[in-house]
Protein backbone atom coordinates (compact mmCIF):
# COMPACT_ATOMS: atom_id res chain seq x y z
CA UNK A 1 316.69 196.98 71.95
CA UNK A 2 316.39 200.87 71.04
CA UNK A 3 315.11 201.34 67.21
CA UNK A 4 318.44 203.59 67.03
CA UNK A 5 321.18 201.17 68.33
CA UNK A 6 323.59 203.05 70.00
CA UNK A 7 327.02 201.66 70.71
CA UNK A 8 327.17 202.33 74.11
CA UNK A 9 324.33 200.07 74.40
CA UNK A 10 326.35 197.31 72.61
CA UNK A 11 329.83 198.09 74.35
CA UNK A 12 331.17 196.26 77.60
CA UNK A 13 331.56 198.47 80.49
CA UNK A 14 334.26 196.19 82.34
CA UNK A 15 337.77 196.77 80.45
CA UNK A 16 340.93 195.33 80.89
CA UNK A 17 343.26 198.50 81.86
CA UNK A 18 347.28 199.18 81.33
CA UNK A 19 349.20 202.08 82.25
CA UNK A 20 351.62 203.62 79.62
CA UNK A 21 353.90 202.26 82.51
CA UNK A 22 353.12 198.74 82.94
CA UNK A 23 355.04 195.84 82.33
CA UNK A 24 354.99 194.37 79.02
CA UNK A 25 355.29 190.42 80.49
CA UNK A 26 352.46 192.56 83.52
CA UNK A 27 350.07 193.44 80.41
CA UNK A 28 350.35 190.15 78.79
CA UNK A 29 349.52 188.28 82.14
CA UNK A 30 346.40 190.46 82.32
CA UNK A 31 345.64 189.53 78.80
CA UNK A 32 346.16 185.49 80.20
CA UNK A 33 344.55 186.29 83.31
CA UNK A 34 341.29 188.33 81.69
CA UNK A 35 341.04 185.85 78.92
CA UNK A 36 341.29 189.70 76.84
CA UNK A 37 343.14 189.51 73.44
CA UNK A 38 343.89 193.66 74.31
CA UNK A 39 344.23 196.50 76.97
CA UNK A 40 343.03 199.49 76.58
CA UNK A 41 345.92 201.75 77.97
CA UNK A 42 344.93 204.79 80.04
CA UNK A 43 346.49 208.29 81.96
CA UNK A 44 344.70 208.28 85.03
CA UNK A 45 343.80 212.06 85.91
CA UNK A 46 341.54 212.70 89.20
CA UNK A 47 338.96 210.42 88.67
CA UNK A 48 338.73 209.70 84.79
CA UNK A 49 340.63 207.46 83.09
CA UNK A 50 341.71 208.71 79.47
CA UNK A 51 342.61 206.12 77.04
CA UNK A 52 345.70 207.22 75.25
CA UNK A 53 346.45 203.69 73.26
CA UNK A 54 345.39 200.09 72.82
CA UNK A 55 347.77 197.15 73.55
CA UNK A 56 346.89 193.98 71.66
CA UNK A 57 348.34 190.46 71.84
CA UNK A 58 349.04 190.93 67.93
CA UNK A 59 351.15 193.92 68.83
CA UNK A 60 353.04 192.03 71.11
CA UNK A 61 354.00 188.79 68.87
CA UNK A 62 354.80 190.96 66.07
CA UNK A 63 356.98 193.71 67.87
CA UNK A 64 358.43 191.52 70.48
CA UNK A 65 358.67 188.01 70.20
CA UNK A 66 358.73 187.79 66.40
CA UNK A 67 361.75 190.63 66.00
CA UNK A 68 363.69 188.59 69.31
CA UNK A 69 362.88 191.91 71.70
CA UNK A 70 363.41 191.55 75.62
CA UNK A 71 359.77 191.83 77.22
CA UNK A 72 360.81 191.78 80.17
CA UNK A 73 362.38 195.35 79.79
CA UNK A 74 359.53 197.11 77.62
CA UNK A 75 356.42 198.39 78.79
CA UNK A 76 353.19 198.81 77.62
CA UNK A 77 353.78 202.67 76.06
CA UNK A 78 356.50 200.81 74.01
CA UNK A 79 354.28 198.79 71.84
CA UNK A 80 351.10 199.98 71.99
CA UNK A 81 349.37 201.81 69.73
CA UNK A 82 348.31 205.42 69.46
CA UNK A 83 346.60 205.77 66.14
CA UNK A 84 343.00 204.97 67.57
CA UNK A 85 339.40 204.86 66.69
CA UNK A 86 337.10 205.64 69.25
CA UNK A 87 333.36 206.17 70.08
CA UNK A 88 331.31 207.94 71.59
CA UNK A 89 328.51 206.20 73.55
CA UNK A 90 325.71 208.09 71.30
CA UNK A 91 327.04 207.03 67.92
CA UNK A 92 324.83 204.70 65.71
CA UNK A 93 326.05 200.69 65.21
CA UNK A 94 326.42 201.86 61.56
CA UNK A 95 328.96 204.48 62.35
CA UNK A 96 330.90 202.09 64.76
CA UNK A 97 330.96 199.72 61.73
CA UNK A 98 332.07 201.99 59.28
CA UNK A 99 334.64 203.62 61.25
CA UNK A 100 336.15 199.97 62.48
CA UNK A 101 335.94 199.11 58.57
CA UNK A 102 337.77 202.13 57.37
CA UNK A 103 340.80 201.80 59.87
CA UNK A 104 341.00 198.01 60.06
CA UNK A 105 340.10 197.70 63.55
CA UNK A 106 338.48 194.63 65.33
CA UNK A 107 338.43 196.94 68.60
CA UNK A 108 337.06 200.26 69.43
CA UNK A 109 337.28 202.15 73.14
CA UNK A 110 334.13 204.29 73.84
CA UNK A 111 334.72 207.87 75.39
CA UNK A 112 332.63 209.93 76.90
CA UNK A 113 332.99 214.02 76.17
CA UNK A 114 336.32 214.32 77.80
CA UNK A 115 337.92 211.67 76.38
CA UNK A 116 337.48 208.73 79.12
CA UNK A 117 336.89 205.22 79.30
CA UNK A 118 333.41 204.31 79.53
CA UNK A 119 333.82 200.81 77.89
CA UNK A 120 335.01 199.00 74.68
CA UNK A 121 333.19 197.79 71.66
CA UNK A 122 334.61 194.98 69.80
CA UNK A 123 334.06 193.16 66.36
CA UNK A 124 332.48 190.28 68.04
CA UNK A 125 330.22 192.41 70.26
CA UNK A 126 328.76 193.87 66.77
CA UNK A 127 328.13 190.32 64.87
CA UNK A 128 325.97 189.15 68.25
CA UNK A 129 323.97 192.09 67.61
CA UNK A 130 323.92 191.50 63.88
CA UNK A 131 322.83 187.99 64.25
CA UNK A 132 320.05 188.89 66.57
CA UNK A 133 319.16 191.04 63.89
CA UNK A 134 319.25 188.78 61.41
CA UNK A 135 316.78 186.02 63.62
CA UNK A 136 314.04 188.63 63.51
CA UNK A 137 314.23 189.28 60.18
CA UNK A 138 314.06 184.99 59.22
CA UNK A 139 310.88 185.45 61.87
CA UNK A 140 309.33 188.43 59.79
CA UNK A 141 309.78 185.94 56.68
CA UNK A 142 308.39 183.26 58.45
CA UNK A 143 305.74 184.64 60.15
CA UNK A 144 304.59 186.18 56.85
CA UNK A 145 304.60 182.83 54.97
CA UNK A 146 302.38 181.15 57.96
CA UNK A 147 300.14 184.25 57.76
CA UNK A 148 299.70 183.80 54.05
CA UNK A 149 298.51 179.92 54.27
CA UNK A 150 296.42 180.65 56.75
CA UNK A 151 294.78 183.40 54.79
CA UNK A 152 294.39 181.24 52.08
CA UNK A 153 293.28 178.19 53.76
């Protein structure tokens, strides 16, 4: 690990993709099929992809299923949502943090300058690095208590 943890080192590169288009029963097969609990939803243009919402499993049991909606004639643009927080591969792990804290997030794209998918960050991704963290810090302690018996052996 860098001493400046960036969150495109943290971030995984292989995301689960929608189209404001797809399906909504399509995008919750993905989420089956991917073992995903979200998309990220994208405009393809040339040869970026430029996420324009996030689809979770949340969004769909509360805005279809729970209020007795028809999936099977909404699409992915229909539920998703647009209000997003997203990174950019150079900012620190304490700005990722912050910024998923502030808007209640669990799940954060990462963009590069133009606004494209390079990967997506997620709560979980974070504590992994936070408890690796954490293990080198219980060595420092340790390692400092050995080093002080043997000193004063």
């Amino acid at each position: 690990m860098a001493e400046r943890l960036d969150t495109g080192e943290i971030c995984t590169r292989s995301v689960t993709i929608a189209l404001r288009t797809t399906p909504l029963n399509d995008a919750a097969r993905l989420m089956r099929e991917h073992h995903v609990g979200c998309l990220v939803v994208v405009e393809e243009q040339a040869t970026q992809r430029l996420v324009v919402g996030m689809l979770t499993d949340r969004d769909i049991v509360t805005a279809v299923v729970a209020t007795d909606l028809d999936a099977s004639v909404l699409c992915a643009e229909d539920v998703m949502s647009t209000d997003l927080v997203l990174a950019r591969e150079d900012d620190s792990l304490i700005d990722l943090i912050r910024s998923m804290r502030r808007k209640g997030v669990r799940r954060v794209p990462v963009v590069g300058v133009q606004g494209e998918l390079l990967g997506l960050v997620t709560l979980d991704d974070v504590l992994d690095v936070l408890v690796q963290e954490l293990g080198l810090l219980v060595s420092a302690i340790h390692n400092e208590g050995q080093r002080e018996r043997q000193m004063r052996r």
